[in-house]
Protein backbone atom coordinates (compact mmCIF):
# COMPACT_ATOMS: atom_id res chain seq x y z
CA UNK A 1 -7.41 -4.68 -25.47
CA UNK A 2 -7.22 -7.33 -22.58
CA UNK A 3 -4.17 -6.92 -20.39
CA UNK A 4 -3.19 -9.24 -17.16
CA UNK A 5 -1.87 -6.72 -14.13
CA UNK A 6 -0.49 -7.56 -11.03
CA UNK A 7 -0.40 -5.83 -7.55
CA UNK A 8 2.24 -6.76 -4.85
CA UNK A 9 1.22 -6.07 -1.19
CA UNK A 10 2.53 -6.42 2.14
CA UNK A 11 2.40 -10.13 3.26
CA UNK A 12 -1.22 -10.93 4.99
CA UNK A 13 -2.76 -8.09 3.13
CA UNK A 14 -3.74 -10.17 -0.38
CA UNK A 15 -6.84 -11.22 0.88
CA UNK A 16 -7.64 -7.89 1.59
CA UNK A 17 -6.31 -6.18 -1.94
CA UNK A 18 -8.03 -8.51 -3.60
CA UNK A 19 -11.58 -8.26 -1.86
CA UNK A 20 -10.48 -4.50 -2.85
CA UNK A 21 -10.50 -5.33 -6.30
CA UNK A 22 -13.47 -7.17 -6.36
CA UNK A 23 -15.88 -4.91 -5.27
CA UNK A 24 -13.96 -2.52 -8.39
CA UNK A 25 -15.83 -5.23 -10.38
CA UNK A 26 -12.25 -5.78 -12.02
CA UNK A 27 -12.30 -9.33 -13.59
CA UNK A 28 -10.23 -12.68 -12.33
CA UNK A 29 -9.00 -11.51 -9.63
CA UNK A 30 -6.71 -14.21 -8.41
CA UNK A 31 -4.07 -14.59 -4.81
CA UNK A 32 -0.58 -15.34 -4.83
CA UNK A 33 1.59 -14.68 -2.07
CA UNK A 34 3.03 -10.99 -1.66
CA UNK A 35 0.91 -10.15 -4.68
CA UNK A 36 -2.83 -10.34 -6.36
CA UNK A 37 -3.30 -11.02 -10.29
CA UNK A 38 -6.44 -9.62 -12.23
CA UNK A 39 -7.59 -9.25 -15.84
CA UNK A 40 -8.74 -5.53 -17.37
CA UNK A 41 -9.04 -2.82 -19.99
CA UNK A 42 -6.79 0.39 -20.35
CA UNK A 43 -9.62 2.03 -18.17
CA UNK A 44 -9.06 0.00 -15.24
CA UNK A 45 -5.28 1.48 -14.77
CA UNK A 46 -6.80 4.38 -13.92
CA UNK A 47 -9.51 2.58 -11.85
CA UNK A 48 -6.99 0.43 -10.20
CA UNK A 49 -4.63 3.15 -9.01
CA UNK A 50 -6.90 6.10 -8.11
CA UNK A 51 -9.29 3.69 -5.73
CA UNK A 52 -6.45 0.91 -3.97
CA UNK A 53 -5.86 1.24 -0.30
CA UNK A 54 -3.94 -1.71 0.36
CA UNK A 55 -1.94 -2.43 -2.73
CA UNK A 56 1.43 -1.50 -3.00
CA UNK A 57 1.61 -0.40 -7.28
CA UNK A 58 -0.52 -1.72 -10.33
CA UNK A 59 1.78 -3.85 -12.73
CA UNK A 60 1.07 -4.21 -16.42
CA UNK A 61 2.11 -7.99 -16.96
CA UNK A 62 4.37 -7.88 -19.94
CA UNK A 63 4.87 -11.70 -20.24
CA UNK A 64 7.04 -14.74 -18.60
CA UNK A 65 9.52 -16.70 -19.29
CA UNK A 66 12.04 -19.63 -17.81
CA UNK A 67 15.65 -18.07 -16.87
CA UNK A 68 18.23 -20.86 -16.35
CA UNK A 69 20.52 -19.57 -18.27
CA UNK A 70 21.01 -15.85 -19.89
CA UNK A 71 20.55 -16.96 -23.37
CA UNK A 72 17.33 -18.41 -22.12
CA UNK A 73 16.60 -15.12 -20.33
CA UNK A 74 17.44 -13.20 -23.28
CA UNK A 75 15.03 -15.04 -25.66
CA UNK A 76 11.85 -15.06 -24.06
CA UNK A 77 12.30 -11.46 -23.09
CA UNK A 78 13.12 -10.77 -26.63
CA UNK A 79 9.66 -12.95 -27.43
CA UNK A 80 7.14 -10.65 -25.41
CA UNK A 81 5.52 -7.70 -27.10
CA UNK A 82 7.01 -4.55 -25.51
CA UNK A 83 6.23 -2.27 -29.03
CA UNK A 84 2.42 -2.37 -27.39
CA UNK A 85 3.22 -0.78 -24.61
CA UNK A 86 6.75 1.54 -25.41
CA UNK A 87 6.83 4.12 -28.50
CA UNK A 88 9.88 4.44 -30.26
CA UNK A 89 10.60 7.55 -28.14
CA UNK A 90 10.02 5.85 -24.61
CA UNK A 91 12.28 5.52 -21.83
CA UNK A 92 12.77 2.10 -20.78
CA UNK A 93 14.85 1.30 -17.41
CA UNK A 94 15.44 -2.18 -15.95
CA UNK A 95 14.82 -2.97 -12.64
CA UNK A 96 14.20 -5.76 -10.29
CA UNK A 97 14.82 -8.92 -7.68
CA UNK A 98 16.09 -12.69 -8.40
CA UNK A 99 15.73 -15.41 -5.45
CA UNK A 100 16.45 -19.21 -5.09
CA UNK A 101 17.74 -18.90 -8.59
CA UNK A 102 20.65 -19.75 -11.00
CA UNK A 103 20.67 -15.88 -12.63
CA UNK A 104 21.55 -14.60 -9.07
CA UNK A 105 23.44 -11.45 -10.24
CA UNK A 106 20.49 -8.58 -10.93
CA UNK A 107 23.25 -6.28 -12.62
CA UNK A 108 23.83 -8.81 -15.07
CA UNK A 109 19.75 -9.87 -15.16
CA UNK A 110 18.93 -6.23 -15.61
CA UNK A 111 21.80 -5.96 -18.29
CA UNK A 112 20.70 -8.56 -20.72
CA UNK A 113 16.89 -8.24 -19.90
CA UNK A 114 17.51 -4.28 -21.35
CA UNK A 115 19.25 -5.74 -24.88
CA UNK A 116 16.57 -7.75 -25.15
CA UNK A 117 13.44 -5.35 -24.88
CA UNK A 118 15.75 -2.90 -27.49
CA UNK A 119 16.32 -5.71 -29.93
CA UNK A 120 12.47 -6.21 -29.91
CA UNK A 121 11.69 -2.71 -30.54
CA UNK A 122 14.39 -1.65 -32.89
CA UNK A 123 12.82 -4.77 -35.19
CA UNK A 124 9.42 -3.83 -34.63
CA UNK A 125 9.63 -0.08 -34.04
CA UNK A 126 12.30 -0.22 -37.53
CA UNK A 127 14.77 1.79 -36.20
CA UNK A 128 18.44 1.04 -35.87
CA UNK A 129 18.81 3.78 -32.88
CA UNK A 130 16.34 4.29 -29.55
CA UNK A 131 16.85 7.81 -27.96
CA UNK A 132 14.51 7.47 -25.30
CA UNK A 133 13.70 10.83 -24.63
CA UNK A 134 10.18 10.31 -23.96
CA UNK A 135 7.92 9.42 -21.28
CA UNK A 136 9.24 6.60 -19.04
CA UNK A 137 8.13 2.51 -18.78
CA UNK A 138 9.38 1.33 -16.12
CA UNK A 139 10.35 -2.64 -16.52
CA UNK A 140 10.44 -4.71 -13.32
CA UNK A 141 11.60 -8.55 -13.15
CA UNK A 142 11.11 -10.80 -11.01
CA UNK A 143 12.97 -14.08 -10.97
CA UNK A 144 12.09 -16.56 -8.88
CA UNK A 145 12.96 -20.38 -8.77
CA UNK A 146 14.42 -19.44 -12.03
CA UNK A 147 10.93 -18.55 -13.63
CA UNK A 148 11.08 -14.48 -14.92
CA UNK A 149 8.36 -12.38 -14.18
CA UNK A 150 8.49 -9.51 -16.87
CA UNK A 151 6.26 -6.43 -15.81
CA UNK A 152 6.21 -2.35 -16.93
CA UNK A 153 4.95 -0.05 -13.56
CA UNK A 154 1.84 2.16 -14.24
CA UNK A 155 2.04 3.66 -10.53
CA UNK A 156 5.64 5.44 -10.33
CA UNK A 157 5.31 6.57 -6.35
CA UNK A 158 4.05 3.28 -4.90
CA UNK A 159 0.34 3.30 -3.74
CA UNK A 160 1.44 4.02 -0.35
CA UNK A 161 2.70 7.70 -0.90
CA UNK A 162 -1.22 8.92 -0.72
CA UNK A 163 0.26 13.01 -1.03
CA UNK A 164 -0.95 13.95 2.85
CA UNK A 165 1.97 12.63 4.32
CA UNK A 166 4.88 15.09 3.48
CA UNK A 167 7.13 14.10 6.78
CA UNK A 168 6.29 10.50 9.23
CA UNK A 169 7.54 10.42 12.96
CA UNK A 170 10.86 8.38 13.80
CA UNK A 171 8.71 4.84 12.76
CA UNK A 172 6.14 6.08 10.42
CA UNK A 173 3.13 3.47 9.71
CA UNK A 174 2.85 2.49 5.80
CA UNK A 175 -0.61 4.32 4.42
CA UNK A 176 -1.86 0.83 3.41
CA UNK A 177 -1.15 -1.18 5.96
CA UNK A 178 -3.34 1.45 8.23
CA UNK A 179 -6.16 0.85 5.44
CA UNK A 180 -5.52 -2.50 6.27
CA UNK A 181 -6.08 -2.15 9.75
CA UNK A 182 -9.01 -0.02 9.22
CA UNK A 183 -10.55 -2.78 6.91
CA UNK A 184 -10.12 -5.42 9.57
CA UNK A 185 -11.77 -3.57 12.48
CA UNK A 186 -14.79 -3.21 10.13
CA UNK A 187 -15.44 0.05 10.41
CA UNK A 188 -18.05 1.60 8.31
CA UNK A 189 -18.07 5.01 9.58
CA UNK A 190 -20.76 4.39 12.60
CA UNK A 191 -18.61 4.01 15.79
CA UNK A 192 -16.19 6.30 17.36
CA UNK A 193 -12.88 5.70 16.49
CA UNK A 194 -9.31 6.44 18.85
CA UNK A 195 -5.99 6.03 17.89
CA UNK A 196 -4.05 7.12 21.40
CA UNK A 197 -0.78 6.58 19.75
CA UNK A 198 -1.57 8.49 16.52
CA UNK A 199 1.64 9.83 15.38
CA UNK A 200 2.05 11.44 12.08
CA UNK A 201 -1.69 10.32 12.08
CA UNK A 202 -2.16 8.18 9.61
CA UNK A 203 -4.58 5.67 11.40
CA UNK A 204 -6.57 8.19 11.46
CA UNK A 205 -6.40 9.49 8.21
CA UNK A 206 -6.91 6.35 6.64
CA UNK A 207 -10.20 5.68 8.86
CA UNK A 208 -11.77 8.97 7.94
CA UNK A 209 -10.89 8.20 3.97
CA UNK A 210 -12.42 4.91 4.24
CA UNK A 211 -15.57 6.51 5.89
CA UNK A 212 -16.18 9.27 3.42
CA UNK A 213 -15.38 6.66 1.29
CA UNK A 214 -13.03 8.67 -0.94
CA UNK A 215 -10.13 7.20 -3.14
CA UNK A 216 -6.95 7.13 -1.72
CA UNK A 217 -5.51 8.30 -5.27
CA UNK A 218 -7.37 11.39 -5.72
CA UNK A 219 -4.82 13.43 -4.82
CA UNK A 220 -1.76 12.43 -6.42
CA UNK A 221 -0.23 11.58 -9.97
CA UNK A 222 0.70 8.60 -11.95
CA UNK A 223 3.80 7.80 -13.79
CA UNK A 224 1.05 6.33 -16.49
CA UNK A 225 -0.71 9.52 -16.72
CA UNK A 226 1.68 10.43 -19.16
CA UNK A 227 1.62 7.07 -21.41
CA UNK A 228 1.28 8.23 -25.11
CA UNK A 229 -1.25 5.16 -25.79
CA UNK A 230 -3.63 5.25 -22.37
CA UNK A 231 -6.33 8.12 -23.34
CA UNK A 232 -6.84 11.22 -20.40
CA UNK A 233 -10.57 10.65 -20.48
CA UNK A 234 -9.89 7.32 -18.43
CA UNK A 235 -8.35 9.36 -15.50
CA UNK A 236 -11.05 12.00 -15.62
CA UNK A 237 -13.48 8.99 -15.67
CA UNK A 238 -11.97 7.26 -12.99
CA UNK A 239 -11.75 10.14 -10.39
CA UNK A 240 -15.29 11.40 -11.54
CA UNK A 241 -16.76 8.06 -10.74
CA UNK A 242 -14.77 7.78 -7.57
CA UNK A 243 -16.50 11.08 -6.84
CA UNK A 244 -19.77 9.94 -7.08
CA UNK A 245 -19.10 6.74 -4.40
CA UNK A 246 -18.26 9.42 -1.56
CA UNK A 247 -20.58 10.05 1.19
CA UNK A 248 -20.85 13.03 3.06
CA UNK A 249 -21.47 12.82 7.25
CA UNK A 250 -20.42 13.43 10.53
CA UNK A 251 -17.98 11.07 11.98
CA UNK A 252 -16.32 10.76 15.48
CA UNK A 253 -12.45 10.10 14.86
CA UNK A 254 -9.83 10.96 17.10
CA UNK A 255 -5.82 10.67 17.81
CA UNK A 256 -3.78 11.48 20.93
CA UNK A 257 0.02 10.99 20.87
CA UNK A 258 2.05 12.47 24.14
CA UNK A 259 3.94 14.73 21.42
CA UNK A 260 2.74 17.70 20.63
CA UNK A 261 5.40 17.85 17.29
CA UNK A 262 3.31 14.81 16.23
CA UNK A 263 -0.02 16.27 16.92
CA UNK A 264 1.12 19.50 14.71
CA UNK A 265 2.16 17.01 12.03
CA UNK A 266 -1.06 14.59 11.92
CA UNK A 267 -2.95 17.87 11.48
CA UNK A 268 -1.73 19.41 9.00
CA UNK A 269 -1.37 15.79 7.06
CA UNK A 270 -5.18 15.57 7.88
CA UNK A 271 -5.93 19.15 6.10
CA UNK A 272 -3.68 17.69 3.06
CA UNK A 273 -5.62 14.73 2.79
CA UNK A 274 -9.06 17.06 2.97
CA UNK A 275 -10.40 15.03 5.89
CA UNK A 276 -9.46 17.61 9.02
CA UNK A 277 -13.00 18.44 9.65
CA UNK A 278 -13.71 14.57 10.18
CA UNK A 279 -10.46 14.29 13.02
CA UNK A 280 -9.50 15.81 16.38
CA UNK A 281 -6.47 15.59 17.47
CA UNK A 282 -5.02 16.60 20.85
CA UNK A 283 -1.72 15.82 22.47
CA UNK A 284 -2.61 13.24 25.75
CA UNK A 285 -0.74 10.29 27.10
CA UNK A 286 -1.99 7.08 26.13
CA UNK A 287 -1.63 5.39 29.67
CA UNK A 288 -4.30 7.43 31.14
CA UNK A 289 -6.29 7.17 27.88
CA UNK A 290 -10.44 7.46 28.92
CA UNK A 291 -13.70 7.19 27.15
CA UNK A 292 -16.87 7.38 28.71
CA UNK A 293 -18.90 6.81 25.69
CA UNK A 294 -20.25 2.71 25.34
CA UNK A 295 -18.67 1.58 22.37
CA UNK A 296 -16.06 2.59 19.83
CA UNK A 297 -13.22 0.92 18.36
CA UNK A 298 -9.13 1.60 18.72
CA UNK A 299 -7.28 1.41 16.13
CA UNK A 300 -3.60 1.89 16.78
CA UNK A 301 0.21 1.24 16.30
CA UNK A 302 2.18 1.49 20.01
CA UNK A 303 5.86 1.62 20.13
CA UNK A 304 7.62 -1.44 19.34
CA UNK A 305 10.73 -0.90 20.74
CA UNK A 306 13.08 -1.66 17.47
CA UNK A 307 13.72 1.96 16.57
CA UNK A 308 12.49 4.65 18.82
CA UNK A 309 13.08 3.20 21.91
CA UNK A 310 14.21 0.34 24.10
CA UNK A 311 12.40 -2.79 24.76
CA UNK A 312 11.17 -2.32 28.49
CA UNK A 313 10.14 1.41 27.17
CA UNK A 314 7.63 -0.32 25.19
CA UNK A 315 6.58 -2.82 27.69
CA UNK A 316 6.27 -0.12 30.17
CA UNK A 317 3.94 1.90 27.66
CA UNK A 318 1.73 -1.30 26.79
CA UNK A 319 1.41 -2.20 30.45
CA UNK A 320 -0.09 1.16 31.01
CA UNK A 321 -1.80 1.34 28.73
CA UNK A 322 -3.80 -2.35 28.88
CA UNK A 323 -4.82 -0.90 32.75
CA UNK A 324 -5.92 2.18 31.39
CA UNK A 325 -8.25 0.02 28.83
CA UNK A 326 -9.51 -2.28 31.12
CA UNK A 327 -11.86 0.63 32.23
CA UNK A 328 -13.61 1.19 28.84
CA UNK A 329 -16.86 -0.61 28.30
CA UNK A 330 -17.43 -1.99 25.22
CA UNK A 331 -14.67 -1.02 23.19
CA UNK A 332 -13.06 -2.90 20.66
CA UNK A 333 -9.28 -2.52 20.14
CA UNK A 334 -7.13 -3.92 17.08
CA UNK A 335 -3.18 -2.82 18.40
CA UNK A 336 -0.48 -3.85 15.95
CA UNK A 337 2.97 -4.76 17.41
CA UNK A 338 6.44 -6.71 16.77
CA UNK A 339 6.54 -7.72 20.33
CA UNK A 340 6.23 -11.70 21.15
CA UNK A 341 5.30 -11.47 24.70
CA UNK A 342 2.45 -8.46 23.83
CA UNK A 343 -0.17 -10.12 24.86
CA UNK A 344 0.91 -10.42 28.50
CA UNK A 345 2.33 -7.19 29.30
CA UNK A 346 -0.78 -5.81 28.18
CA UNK A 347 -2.81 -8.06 30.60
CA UNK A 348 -5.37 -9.42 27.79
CA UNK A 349 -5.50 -12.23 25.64
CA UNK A 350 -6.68 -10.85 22.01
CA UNK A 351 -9.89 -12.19 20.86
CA UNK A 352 -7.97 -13.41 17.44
CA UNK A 353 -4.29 -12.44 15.64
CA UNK A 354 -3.18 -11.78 12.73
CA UNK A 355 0.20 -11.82 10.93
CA UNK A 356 0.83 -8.38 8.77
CA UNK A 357 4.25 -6.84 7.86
CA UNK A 358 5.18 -2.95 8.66
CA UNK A 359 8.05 -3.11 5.81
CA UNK A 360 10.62 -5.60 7.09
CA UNK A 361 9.12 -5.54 10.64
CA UNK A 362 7.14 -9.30 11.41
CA UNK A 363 4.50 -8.07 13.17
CA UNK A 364 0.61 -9.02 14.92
CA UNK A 365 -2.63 -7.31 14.89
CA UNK A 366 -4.24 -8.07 18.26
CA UNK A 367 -7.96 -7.51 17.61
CA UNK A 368 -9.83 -7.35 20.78
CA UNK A 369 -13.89 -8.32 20.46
């Protein structure tokens, strides 16, 4: 059986999720904004959500309908096939988001959106009671411009939640939008890599995954895992042929963070995530950061100055730092920050920008040529 999923991502990272998708060899793969579409079989679930680094969950697309009124709501939910996907036994909660809409009120949305999907299976599942004792499907909605987006969530824990990363630092960096940043800079594994503000060290992390080239999913479960109707052999599949895309070398990665709490942390996240013998990390200040080696690329995530610390904190910390980078020679450096007037504390006008998200937080990655 066909099915149409859907992956929402961190605005300025669909480009990205879908070139990710793509090179799956997972079938009309398509861009919308916050999200990308594709077409696939009950194998590519698994495929989907094992090997994803910037996505934020896989969503089976249960169907569509116009919402400007409930009735309206209540009759094309009623329409769309949910016995396919939810056994007579299956837990079904509602969830979800309306904007620029007339069915403003998600209590109510999630309310009649629930009758509906029970209607539909008590007629087609020929039962007068559901119990829902069984494994859970997880519907999502999403109404927009009074247009409902019906969907059931085969990720539980969204994408980001790798498994490494049991505790972040006061402003942790989402997993994928470090893959992100690692997929920007190019990296394939060849150059040395620095992150002097590494954190709970998931730069880092994220660079050494992409340069073994193992699946960010390996390591973790899946609320569909437990599906009734999706067959175990298409996990084992999944992860064994992730297995057999991982390469095995020597790779020069390294954070610095002046904490020594953080550097304990991004450790033992980088034993959880099996890549510790690809990282060093060592507690240094970034401002007299130094590498004599031509050519490398930094990767990194400075301060903002929104939640750990004041604004002229940060710009003293990015000042310092852009003199202490003006003596490497060769190095590339993609820096992500919040802060408008970045570019001129640190002393350097980036090569190119680019607009990403770090959750609510509008942000730019500097990239440095």
């Amino acid at each position: 059986m066909e099915f149409e999923f859907c992956v929402p991502c961190l605005f300025g990272l669909e480009g990205l999720c879908a070139d990710e998708l793509k090179r799956l060899n997972l079938h009309n793969v398509r861009t919308e904004n916050g999200r990308v579409l594709f077409s696939g079989g009950a194998g590519d679930i698994a495929k989907a959500n094992i090997n994803l680094r910037t996505g934020e969950r896989v969503l089976l697309v249960a169907g569509g309908t116009r919402a400007d009124s409930f009735d309206e709501l209540f009759e094309g939910v009623r329409a769309m096939p949910w016995e396919r996907y939810i056994p007579v036994d299956g837990a079904f909660p509602v969830k979800g988001h309306s904007l620029g809409s007339k069915l403003h009120s998600v209590p109510d949305c999630q309310r009649i959106i629930k009758k509906a999907a029970v209607e539909r299976l008590k007629s087609k599942h020929k039962t007068q009671w559901l119990k829902e004792t069984g494994v859970k499907y997880q519907i999502q909605f999403s109404i927009m411009n009074d247009v409902a987006a019906l969907y059931i969530d085969t990720t539980g824990a969204g994408l980001y939640k790798r498994g490494y990363r049991l505790a972040g630092n006061a402003a942790p960096l989402r997993e994928t939008l470090a893959a992100a940043i690692v997929k920007l800079s190019r990296y394939r594994g060849r150059e040395s890599v620095c992150d002097p503000f590494c954190g709970s060290g998931t730069i880092p992390i994220e660079a050494a995954l992409a340069a073994i080239n193992r699946a960010p999913g390996m390591n973790r479960s899946f609320q569909s895992q437990k599906w009734v109707w999706l067959e175990r052999r298409v996990w084992a599949d999944a992860v064994q042929e992730a297995k057999s895309r991982e390469f095995h070398g020597s790779y020069d990665i390294w954070g610095g963070d002046i904490d020594p709490k953080s550097i304990d942390m991004a450790t033992a996240n980088a034993k959880r995530a099996g890549v510790s013998s690809h990282i060093r990390f060592e507690t240094a200040d970034a401002l007299e950061f130094w590498r004599d080696v031509p050519g490398g690329i930094i990767m990194t995530n400075p301060p903002y100055g929104e939640r750990v610390m004041l604004h002229s904190e940060a710009e003293s910390i990015y000042r310092g730092f852009g003199i202490a980078s003006k003596k490497l020679n060769d190095w590339k450096m993609y820096i992500l920050s919040s802060h408008a007037e970045f570019e001129r504390i640190l002393g350097k006008t980036a090569s190119k920008k680019r607009k990403l998200y770090n959750g609510m937080i509008k942000c730019d990655l500097y990239m440095y040529y």
